[in-house]
N, C-alpha and C. Protein backbone atom coordinates (compact mmCIF):
# COMPACT_ATOMS: atom_id res chain seq x y z
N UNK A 1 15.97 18.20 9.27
CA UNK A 1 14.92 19.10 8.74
C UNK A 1 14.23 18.44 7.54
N UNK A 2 12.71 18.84 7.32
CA UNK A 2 12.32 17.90 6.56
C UNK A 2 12.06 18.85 5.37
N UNK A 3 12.27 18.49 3.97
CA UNK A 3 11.43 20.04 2.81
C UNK A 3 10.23 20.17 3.22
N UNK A 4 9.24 20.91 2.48
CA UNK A 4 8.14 20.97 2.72
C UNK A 4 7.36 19.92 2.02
N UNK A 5 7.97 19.80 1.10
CA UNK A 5 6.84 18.30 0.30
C UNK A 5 6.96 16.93 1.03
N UNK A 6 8.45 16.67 2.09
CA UNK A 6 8.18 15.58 3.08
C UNK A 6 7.50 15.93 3.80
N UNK A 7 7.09 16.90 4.43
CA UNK A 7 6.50 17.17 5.76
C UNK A 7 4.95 17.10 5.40
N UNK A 8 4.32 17.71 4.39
CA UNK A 8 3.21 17.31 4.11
C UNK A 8 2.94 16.13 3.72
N UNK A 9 3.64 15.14 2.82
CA UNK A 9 3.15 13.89 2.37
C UNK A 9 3.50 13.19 3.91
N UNK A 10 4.41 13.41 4.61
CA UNK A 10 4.20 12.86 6.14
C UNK A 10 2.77 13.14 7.06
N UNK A 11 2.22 14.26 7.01
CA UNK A 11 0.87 14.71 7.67
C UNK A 11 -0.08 13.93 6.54
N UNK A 12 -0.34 13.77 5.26
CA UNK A 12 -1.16 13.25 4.89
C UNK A 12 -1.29 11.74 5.11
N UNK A 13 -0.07 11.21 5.48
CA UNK A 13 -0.12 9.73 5.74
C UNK A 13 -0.54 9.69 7.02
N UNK A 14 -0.41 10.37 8.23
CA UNK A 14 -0.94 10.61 9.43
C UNK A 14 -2.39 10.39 9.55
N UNK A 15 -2.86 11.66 9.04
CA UNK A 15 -3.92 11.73 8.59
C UNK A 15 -4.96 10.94 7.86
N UNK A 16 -4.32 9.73 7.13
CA UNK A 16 -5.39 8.78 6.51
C UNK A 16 -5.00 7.83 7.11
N UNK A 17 -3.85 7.50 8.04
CA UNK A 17 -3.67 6.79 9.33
C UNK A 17 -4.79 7.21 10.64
N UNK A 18 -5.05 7.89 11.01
CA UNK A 18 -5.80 8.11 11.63
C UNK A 18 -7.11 7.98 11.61
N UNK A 19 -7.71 8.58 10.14
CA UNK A 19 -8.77 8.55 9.66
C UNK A 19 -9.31 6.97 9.77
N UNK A 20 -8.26 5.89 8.74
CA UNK A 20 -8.91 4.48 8.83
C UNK A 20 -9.01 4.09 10.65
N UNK A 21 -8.22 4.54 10.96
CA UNK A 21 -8.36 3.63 12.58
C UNK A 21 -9.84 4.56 13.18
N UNK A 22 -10.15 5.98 12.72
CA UNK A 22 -11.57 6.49 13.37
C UNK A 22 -12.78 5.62 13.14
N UNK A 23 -12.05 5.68 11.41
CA UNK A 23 -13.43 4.77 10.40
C UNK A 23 -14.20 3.17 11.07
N UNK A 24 -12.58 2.40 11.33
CA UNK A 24 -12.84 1.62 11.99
C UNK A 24 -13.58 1.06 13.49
N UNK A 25 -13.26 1.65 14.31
CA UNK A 25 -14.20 1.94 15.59
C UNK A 25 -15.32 2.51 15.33
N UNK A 26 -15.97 3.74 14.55
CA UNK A 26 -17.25 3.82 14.33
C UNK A 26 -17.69 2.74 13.49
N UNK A 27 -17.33 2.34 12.48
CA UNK A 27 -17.82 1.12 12.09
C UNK A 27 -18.07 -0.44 13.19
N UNK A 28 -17.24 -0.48 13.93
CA UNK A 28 -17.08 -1.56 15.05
C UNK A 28 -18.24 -0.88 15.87
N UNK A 29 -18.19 0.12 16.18
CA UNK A 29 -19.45 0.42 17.56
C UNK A 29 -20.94 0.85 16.74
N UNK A 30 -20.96 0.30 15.53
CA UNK A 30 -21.92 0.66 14.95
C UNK A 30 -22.72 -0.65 14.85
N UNK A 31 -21.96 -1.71 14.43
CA UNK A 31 -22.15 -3.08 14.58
C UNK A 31 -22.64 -3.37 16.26
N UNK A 32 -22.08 -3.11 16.97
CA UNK A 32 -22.35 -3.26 18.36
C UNK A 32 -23.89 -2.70 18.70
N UNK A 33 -23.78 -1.23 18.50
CA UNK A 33 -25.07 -1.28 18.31
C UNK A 33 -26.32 -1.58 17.65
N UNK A 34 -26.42 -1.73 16.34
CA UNK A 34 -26.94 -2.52 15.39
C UNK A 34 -27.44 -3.87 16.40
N UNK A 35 -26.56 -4.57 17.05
CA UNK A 35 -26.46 -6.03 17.39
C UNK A 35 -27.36 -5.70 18.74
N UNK A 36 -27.09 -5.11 19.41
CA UNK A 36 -28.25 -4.50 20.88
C UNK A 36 -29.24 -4.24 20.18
N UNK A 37 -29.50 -3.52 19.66
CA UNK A 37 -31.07 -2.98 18.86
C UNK A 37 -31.91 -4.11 18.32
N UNK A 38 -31.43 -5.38 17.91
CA UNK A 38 -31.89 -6.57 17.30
C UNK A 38 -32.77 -7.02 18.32
């Protein structure tokens, strides 16, 4: 069982785990397009 202050600082690391890997692919397919549009 986790307290509640692990279980949230676990979802927030999730969560900005996730976030950089979103950040990253829109940034990558943004470049992609950018690079077609040229």
């Amino acid at each position: 069982m986790y307290s509640n202050g692990e279980r949230v600082s676990y979802q927030l690391k999730f969560q900005a785990k996730a976030f950089g890997c979103i950040h990253r692919l829109v940034s990558f397919n943004c470049k992609i397009l950018f690079q077609i549009s040229d």
